[in-house]
Protein backbone atom coordinates (compact mmCIF):
# COMPACT_ATOMS: atom_id res chain seq x y z
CA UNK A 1 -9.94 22.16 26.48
CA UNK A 2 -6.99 21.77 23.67
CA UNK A 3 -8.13 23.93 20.44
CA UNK A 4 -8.83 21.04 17.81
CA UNK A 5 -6.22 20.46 15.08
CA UNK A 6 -6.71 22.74 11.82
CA UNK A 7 -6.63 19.12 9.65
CA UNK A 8 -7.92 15.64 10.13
CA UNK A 9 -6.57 12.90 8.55
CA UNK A 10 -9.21 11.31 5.92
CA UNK A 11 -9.76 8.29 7.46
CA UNK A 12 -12.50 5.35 6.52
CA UNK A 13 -12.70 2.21 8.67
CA UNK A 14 -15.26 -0.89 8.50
CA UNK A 15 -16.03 -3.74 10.67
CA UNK A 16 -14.75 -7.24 9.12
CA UNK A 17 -17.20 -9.06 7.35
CA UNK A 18 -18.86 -12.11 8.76
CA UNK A 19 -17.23 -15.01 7.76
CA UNK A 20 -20.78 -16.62 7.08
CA UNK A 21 -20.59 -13.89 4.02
CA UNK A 22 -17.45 -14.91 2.79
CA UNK A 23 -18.82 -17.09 0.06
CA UNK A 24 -21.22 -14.56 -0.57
CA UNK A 25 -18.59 -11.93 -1.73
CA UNK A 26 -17.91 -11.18 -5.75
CA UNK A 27 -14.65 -12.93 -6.42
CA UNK A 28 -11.83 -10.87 -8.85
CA UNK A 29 -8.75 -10.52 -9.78
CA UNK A 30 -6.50 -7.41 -10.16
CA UNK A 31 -4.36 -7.16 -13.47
CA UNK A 32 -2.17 -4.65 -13.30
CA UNK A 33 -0.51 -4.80 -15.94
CA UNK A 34 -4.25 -4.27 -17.96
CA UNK A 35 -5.04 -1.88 -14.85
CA UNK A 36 -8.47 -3.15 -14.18
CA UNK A 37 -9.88 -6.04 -12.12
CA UNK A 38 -11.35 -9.19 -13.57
CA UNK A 39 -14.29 -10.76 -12.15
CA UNK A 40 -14.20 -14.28 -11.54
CA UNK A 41 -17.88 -14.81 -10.15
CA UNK A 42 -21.24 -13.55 -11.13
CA UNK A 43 -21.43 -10.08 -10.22
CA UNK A 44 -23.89 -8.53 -7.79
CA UNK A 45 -26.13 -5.63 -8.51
CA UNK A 46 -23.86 -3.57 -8.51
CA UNK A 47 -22.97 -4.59 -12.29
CA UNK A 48 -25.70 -2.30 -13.40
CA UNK A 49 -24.05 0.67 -12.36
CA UNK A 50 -20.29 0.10 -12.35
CA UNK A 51 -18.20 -2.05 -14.39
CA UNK A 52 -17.66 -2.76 -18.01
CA UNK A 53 -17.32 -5.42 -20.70
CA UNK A 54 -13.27 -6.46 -21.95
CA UNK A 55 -12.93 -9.19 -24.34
CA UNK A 56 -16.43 -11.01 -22.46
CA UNK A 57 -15.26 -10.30 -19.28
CA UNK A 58 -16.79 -8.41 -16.81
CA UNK A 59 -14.21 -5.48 -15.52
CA UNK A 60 -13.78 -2.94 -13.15
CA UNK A 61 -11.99 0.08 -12.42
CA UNK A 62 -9.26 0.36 -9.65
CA UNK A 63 -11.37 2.51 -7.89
CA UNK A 64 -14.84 1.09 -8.59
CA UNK A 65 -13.06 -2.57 -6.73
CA UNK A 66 -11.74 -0.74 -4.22
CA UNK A 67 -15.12 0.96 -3.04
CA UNK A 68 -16.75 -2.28 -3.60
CA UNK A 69 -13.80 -4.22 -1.07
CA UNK A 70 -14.12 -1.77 0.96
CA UNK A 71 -18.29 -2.21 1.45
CA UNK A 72 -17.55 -5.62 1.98
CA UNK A 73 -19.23 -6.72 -1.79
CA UNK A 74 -16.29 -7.68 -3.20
CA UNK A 75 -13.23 -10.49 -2.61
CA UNK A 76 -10.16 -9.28 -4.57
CA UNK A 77 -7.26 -11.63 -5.09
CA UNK A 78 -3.80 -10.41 -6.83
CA UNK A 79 -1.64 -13.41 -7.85
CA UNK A 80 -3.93 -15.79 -6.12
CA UNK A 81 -3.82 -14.38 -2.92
CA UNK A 82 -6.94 -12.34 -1.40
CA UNK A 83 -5.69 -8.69 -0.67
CA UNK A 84 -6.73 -6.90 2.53
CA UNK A 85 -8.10 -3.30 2.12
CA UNK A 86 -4.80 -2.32 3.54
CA UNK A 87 -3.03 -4.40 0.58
CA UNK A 88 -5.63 -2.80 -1.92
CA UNK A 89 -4.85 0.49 -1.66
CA UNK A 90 -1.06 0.13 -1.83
CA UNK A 91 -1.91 -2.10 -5.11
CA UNK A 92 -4.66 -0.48 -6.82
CA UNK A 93 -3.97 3.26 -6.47
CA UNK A 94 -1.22 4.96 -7.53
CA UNK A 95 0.29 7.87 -9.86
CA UNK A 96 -0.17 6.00 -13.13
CA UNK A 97 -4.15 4.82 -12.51
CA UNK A 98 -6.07 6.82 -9.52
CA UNK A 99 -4.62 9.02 -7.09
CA UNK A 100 -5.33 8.90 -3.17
CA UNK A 101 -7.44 12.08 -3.70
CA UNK A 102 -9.46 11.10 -7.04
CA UNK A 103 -10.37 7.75 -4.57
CA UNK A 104 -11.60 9.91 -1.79
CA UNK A 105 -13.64 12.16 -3.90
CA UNK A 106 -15.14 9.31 -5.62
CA UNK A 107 -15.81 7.59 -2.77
CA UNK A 108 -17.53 10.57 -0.67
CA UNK A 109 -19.95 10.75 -4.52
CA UNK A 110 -20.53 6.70 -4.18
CA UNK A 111 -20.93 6.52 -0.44
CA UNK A 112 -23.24 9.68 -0.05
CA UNK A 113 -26.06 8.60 -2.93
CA UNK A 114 -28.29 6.28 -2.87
CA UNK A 115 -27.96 4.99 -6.50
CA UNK A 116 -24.11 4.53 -7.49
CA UNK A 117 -22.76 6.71 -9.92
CA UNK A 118 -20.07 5.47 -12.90
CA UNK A 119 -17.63 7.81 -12.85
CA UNK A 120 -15.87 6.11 -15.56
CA UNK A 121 -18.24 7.71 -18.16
């Protein structure tokens, strides 16, 4: 048997949501030069743990839209076209707003609790 490599790759994958859920989904919008993510639909119930209020809009963080695409809760859109996860990440994190790692960590907290935590606090 080969010995197992030393370091695995973080990797997260999820099955495509239904398209039946499609209309379902949060819809937003990322701003980056404002570095947050408008919503453009009522928000789920996730609003009571993640998000805030800019100019009477509701907002999120890079990384807070990011988990939330990535649990299939959220549609995101940049310059009217809907990003894939793929897209997202190359879009939403980088040097100047969240790192790669900061993501991960955060993500591991989110995914691993039962009640969300705002890390933007």
């Amino acid at each position: 048997m080969p010995p197992l490599p030393l370091y695995m790759p973080f990797a997260i994958t999820f099955p495509p949501a239904p398209l039946s859920t499609l209309g379902n989904l949060v819809k937003a919008e990322w701003k980056p030069q404002e570095g947050i993510v408008e919503l453009k639909s009522p928000a789920g119930k996730f609003w009571h743990t993640m998000g805030f209020t800019q100019h009477g809009k509701q907002c999120l963080l890079p990384e807070e839209a990011l988990y939330l695409l990535e649990c299939g809760s959220l549609q995101l859109f940049y310059k009217d076209l809907p990003l894939s996860v793929q897209e997202a990440y190359e879009e939403l994190l980088s040097p100047k707003s969240v790192s790669l790692l900061k993501y991960q960590v955060d993500f591991k907290i989110w995914s691993s609790t039962s009640v969300e935590v705002n890390l933007a606090i």
